[in-house]
C-alpha atoms as a PDB file:
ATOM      1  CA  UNK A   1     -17.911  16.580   0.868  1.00  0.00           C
ATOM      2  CA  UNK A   2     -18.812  13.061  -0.155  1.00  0.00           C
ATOM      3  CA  UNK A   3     -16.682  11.115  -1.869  1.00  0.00           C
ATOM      4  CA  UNK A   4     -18.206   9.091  -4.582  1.00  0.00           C
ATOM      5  CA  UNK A   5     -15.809   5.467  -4.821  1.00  0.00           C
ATOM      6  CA  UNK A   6     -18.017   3.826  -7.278  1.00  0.00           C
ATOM      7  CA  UNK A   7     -16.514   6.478  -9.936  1.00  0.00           C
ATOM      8  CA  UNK A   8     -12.583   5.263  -9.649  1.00  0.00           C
ATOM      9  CA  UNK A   9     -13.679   2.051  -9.124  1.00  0.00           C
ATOM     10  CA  UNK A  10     -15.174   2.446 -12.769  1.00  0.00           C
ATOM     11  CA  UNK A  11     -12.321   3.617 -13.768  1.00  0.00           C
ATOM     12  CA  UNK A  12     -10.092   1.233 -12.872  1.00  0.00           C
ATOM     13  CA  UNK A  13     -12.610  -1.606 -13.788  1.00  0.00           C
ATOM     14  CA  UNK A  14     -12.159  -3.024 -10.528  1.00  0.00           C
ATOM     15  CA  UNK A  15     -15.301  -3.441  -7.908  1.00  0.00           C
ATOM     16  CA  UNK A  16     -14.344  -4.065  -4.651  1.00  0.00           C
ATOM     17  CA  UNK A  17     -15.882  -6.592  -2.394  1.00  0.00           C
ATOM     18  CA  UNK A  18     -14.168  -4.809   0.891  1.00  0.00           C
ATOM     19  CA  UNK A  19     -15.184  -0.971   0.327  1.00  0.00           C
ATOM     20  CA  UNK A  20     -12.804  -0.156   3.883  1.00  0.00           C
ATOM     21  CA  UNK A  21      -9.974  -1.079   1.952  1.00  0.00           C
ATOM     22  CA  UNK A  22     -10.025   1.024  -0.822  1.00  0.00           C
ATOM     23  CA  UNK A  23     -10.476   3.801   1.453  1.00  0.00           C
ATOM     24  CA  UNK A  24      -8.205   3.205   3.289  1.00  0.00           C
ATOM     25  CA  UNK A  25      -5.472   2.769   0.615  1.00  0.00           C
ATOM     26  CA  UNK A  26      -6.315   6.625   0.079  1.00  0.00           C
ATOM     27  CA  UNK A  27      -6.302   7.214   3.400  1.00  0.00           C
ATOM     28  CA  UNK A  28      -3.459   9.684   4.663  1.00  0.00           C
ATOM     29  CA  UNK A  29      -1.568   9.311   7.950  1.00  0.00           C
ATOM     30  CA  UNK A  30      -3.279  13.147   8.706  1.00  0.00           C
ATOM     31  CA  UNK A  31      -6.049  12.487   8.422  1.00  0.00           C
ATOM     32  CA  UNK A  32      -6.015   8.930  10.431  1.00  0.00           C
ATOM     33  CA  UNK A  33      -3.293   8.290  12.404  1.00  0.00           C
ATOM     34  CA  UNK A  34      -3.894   4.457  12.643  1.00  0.00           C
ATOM     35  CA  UNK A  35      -6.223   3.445   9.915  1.00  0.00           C
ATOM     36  CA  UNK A  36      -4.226   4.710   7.167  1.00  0.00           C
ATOM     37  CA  UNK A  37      -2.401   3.921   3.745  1.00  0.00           C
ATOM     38  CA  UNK A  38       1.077   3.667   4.610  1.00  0.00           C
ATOM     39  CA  UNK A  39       1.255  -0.115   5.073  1.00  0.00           C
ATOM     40  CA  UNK A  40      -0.811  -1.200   1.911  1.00  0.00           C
ATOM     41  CA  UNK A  41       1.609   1.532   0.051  1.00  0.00           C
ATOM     42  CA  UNK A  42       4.603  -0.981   0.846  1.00  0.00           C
ATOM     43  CA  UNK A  43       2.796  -3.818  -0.109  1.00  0.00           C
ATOM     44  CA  UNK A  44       1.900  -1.856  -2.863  1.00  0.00           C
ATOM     45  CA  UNK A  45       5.169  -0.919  -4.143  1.00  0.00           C
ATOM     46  CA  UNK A  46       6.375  -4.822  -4.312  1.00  0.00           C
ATOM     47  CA  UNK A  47       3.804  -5.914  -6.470  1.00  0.00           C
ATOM     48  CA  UNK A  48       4.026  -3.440  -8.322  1.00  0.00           C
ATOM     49  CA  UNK A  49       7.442  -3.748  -9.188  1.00  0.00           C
ATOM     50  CA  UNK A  50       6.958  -7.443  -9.796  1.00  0.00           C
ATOM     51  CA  UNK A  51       4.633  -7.293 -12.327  1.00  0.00           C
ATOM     52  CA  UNK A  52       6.774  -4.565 -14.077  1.00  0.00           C
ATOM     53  CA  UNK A  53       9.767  -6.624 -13.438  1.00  0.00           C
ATOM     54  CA  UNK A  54       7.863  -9.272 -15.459  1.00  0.00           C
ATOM     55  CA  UNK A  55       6.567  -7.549 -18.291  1.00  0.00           C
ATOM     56  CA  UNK A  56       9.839  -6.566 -19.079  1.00  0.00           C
ATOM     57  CA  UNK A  57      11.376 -10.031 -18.981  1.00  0.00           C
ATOM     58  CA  UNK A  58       8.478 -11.137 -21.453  1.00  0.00           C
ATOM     59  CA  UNK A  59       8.538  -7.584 -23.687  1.00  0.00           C
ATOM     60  CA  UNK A  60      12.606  -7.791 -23.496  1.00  0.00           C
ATOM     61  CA  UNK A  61      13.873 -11.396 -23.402  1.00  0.00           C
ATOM     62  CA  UNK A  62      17.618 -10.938 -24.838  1.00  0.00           C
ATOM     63  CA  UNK A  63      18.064  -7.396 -23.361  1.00  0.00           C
ATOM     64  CA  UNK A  64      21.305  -7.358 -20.686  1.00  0.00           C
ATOM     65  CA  UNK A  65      20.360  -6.625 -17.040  1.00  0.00           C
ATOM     66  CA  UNK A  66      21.891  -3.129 -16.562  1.00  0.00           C
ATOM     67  CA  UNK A  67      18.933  -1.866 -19.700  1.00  0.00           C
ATOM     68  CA  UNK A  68      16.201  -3.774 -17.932  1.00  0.00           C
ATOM     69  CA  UNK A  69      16.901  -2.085 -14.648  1.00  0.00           C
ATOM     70  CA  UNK A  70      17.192   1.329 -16.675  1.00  0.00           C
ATOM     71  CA  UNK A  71      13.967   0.797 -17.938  1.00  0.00           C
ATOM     72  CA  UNK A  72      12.353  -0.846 -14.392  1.00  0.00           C
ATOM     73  CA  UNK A  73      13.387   1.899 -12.546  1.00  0.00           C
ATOM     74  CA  UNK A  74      11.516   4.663 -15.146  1.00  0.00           C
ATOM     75  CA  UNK A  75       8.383   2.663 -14.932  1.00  0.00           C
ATOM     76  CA  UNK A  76       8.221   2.652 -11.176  1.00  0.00           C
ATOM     77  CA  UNK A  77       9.643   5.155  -9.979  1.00  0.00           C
ATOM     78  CA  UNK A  78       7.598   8.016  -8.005  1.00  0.00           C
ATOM     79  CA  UNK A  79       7.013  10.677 -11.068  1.00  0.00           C
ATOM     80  CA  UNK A  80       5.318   7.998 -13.011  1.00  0.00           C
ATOM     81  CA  UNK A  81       3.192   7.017 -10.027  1.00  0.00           C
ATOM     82  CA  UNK A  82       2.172  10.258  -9.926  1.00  0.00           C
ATOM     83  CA  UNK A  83       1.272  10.501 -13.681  1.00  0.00           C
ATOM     84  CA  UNK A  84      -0.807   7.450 -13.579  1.00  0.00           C
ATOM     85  CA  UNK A  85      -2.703   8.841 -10.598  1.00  0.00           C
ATOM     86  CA  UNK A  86      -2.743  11.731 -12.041  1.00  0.00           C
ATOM     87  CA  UNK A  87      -4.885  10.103 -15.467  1.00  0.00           C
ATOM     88  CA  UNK A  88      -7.490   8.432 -12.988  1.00  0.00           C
ATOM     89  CA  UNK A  89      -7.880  12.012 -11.128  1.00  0.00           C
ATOM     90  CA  UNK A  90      -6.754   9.962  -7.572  1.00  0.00           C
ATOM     91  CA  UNK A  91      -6.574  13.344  -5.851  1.00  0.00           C
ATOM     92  CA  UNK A  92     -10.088  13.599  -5.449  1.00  0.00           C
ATOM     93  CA  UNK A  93      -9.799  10.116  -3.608  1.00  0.00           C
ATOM     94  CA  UNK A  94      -7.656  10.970  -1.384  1.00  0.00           C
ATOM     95  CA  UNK A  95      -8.765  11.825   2.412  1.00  0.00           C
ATOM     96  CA  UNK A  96      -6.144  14.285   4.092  1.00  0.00           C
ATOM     97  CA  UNK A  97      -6.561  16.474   7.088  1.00  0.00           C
ATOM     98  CA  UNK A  98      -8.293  19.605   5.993  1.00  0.00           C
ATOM     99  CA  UNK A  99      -9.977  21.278   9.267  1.00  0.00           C
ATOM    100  CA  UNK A 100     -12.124  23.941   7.457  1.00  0.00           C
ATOM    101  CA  UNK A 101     -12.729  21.800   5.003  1.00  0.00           C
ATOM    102  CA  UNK A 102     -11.249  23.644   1.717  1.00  0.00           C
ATOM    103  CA  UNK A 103     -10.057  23.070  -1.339  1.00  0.00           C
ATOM    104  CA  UNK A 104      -6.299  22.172  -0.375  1.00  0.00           C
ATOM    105  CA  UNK A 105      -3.982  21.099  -3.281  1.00  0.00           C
ATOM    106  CA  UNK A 106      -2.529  17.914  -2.029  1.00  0.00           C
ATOM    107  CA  UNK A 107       1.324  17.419  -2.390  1.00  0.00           C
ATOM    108  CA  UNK A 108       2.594  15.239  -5.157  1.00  0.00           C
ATOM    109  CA  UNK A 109       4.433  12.384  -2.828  1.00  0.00           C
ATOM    110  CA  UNK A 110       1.550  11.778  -1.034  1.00  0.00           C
ATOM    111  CA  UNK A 111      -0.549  11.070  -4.738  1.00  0.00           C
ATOM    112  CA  UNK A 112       1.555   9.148  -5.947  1.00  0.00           C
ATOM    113  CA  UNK A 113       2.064   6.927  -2.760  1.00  0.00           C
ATOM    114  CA  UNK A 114      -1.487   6.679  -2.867  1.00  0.00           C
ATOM    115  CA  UNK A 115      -1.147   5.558  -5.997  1.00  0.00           C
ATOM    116  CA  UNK A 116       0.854   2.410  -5.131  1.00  0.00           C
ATOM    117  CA  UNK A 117      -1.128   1.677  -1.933  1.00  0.00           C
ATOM    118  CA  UNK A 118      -4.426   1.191  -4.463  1.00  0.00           C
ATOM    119  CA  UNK A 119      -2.408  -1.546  -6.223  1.00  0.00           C
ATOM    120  CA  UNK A 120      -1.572  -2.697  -2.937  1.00  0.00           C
ATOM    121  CA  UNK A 121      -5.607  -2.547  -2.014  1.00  0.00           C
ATOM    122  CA  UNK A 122      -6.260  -4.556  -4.969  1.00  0.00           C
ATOM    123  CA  UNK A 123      -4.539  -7.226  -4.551  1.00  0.00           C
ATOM    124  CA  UNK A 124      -5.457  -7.838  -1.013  1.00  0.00           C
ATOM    125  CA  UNK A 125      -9.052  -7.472  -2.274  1.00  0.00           C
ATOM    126  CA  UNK A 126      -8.943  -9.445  -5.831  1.00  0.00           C
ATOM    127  CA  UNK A 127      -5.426 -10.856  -5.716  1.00  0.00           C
ATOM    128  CA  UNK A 128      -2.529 -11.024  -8.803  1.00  0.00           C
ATOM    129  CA  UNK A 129      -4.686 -11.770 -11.586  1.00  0.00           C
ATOM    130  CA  UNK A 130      -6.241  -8.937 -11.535  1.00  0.00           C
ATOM    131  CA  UNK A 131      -4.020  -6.546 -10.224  1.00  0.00           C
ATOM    132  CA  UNK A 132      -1.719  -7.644 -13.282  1.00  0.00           C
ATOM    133  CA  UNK A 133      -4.166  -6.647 -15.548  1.00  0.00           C
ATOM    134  CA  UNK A 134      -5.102  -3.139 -13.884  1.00  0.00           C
ATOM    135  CA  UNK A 135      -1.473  -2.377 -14.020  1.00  0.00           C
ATOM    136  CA  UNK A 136      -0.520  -3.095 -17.798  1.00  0.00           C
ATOM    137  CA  UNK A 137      -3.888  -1.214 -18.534  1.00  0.00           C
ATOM    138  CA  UNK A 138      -2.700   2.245 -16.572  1.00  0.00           C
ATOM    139  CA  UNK A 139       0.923   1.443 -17.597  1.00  0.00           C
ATOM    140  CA  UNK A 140       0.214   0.480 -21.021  1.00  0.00           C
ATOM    141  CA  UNK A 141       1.854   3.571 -22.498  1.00  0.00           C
ATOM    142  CA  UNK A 142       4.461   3.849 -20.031  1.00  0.00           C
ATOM    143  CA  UNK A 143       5.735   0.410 -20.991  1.00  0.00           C
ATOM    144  CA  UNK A 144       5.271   1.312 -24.837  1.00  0.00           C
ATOM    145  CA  UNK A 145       7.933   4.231 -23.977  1.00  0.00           C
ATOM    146  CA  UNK A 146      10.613   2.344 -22.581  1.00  0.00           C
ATOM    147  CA  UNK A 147      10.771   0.708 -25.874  1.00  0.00           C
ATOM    148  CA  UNK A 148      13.499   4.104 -26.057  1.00  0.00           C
ATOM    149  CA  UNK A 149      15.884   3.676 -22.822  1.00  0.00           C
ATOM    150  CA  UNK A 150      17.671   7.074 -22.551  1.00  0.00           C
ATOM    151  CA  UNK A 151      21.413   6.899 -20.233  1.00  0.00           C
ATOM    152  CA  UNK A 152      20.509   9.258 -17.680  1.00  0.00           C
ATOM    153  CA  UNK A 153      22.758  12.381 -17.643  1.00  0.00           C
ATOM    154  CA  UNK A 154      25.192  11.417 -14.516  1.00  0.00           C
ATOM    155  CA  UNK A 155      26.116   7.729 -16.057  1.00  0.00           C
ATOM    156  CA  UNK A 156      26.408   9.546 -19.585  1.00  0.00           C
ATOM    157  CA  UNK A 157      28.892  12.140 -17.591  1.00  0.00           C
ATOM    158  CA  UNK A 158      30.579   9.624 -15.757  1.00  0.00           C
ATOM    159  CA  UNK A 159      31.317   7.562 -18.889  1.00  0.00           C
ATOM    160  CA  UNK A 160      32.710  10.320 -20.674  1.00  0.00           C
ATOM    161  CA  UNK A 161      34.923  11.054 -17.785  1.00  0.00           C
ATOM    162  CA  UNK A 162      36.239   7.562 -17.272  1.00  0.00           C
ATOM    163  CA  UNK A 163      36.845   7.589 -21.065  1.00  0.00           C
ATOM    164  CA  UNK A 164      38.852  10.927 -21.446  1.00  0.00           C
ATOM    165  CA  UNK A 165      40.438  11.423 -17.617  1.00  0.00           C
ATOM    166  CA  UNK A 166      39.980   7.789 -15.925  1.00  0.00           C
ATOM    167  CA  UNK A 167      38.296   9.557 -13.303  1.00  0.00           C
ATOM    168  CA  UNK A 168      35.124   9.825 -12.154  1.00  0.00           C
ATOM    169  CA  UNK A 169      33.176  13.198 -11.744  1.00  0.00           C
ATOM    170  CA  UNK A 170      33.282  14.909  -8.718  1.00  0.00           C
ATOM    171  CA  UNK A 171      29.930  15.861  -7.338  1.00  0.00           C
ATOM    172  CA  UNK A 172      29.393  18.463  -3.948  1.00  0.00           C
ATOM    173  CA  UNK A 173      26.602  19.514  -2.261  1.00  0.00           C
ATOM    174  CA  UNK A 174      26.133  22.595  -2.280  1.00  0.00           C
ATOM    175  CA  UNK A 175      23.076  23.943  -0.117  1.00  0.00           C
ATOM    176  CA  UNK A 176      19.702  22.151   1.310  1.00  0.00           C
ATOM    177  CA  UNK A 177      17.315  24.786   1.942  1.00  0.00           C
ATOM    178  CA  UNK A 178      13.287  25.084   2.047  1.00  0.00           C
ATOM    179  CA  UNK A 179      11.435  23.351   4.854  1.00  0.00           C
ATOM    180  CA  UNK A 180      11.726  19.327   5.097  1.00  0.00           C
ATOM    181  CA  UNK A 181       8.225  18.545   3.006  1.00  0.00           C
ATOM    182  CA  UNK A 182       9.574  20.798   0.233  1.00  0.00           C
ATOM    183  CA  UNK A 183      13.534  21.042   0.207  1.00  0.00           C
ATOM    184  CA  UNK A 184      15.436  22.328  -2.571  1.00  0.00           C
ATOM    185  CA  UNK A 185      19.237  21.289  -3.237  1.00  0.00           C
ATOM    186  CA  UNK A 186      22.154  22.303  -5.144  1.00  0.00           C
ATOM    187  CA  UNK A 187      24.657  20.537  -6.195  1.00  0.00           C
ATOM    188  CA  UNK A 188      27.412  21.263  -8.377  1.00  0.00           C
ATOM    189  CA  UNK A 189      29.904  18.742 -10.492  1.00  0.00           C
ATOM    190  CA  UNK A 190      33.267  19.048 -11.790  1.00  0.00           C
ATOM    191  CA  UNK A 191      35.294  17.058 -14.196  1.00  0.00           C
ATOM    192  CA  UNK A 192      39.317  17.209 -13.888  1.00  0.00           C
ATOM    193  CA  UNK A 193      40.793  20.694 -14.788  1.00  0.00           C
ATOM    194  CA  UNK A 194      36.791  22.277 -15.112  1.00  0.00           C
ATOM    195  CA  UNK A 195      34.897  24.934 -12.988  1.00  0.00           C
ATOM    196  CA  UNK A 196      31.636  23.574 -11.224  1.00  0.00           C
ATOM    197  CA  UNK A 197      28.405  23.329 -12.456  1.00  0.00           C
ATOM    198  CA  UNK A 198      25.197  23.640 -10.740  1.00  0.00           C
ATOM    199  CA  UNK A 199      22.349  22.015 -10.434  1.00  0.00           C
ATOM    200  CA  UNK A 200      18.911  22.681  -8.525  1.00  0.00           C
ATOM    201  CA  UNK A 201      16.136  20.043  -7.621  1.00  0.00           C
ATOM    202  CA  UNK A 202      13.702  18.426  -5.124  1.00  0.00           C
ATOM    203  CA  UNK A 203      16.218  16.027  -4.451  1.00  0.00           C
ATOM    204  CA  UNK A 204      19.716  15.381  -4.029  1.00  0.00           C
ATOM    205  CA  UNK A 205      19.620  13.239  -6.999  1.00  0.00           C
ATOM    206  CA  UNK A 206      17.775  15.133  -9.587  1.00  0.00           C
ATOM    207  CA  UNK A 207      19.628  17.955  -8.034  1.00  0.00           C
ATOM    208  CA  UNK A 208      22.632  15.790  -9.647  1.00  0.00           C
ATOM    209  CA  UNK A 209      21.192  15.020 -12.694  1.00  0.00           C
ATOM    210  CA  UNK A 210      20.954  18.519 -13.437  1.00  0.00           C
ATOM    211  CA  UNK A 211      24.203  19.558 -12.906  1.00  0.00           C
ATOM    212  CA  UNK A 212      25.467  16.735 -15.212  1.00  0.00           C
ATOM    213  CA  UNK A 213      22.961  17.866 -17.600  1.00  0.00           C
ATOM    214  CA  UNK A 214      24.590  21.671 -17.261  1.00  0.00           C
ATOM    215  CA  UNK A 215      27.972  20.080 -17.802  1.00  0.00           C
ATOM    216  CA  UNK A 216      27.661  17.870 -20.758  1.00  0.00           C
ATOM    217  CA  UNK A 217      26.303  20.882 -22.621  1.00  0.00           C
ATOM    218  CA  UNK A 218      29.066  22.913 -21.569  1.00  0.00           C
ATOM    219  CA  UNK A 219      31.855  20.355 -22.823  1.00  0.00           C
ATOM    220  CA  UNK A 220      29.943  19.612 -25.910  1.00  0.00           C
END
């Protein structure tokens, strides 16, 4: 199946004056083992972060450090990668190894990756300028959220704790199971004189979160 690159480069507004390099920022290592995405993905990453990092110093000028990062780390972090890629439809971009040539559903890290190696493709092709501008147009209601910084549930826990016990939580891992491209952890947490509580997730850390989230509710 053809893919047709003049429709996300409409929707991003951007028109490319190398064509081989947005494809290969959407490019997966299985489908090409040398000419792929993974390098423009880490250049990717930094500017994006930069021109976040920016934003916020402009949007936020007398906020302390520790709320900026809060709020830096929301705006960049992998699940909003993924939602952004997810608004311009990037999956149908996105060349992966498919031998018969079916309608796969392509995993989640590798869209949103994809996601940042476009930004890095863009700036290699048209350079800050405009790469700033594509980015506070696909995160323009991203940033207008993190007008609202919510304490995630472990520093909320560990505050509490520190407050009432001068201790900090105590977190164990539980189990890793599932196969490496699609683990699942638990993890449970427990406060001086309390049971565990459990938490399950993709990832060690929201794995954590959630078993902070199970124990706040319980103490409240």
């Amino acid at each position: 199946m053809k893919i047709n690159y003049q429709d996300l480069q409409k929707i991003i507004k951007v028109k490319f004056k190398n064509l081989d390099l947005l494809i290969q920022s959407l490019t997966h290592k299985s489908f090409d083992t040398k000419k792929n995405n993974e390098k423009i993905e880490f250049l990717g990453d930094r500017v994006l972060g930069l021109i976040i990092a920016k934003k916020l110093l402009e949007i936020y000028p007398d906020e302390k450090e520790g709320i900026l990062d809060k709020k830096f780390a929301s705006l960049v972090n992998k699940k909003t990668c993924l939602e952004i890629a997810k608004k311009i439809n990037l999956e149908k971009y996105i060349l992966t190894f498919n031998p018969n040539n079916k309608k796969i559903r392509i995993e989640d890290k590798i869209i949103s990756d994809s996601c940042e190696a476009l930004i890095g493709a863009i700036y290699l092709d048209k350079g800050l300028t405009v790469t700033e501008k594509v980015i506070l147009d696909l995160w323009k209601n991203e940033i207008k959220k993190s007008v609202i910084t919510q304490i995630d549930a472990k520093t909320k826990l560990q505050e509490l704790t520190l407050k009432n016990f001068k201790k900090l939580p105590i977190y164990k891992l539980i189990s890793n199971t599932g196969p490496r491209h699609k683990p699942s952890f638990r993890v449970g947490v427990k406060l001086p004189n309390t049971k565990y509580f459990f938490g399950l997730g993709k990832s060690k850390k929201d794995a954590e979160q959630n078993a902070a989230i199970r124990c706040l509710k319980s103490i409240k």
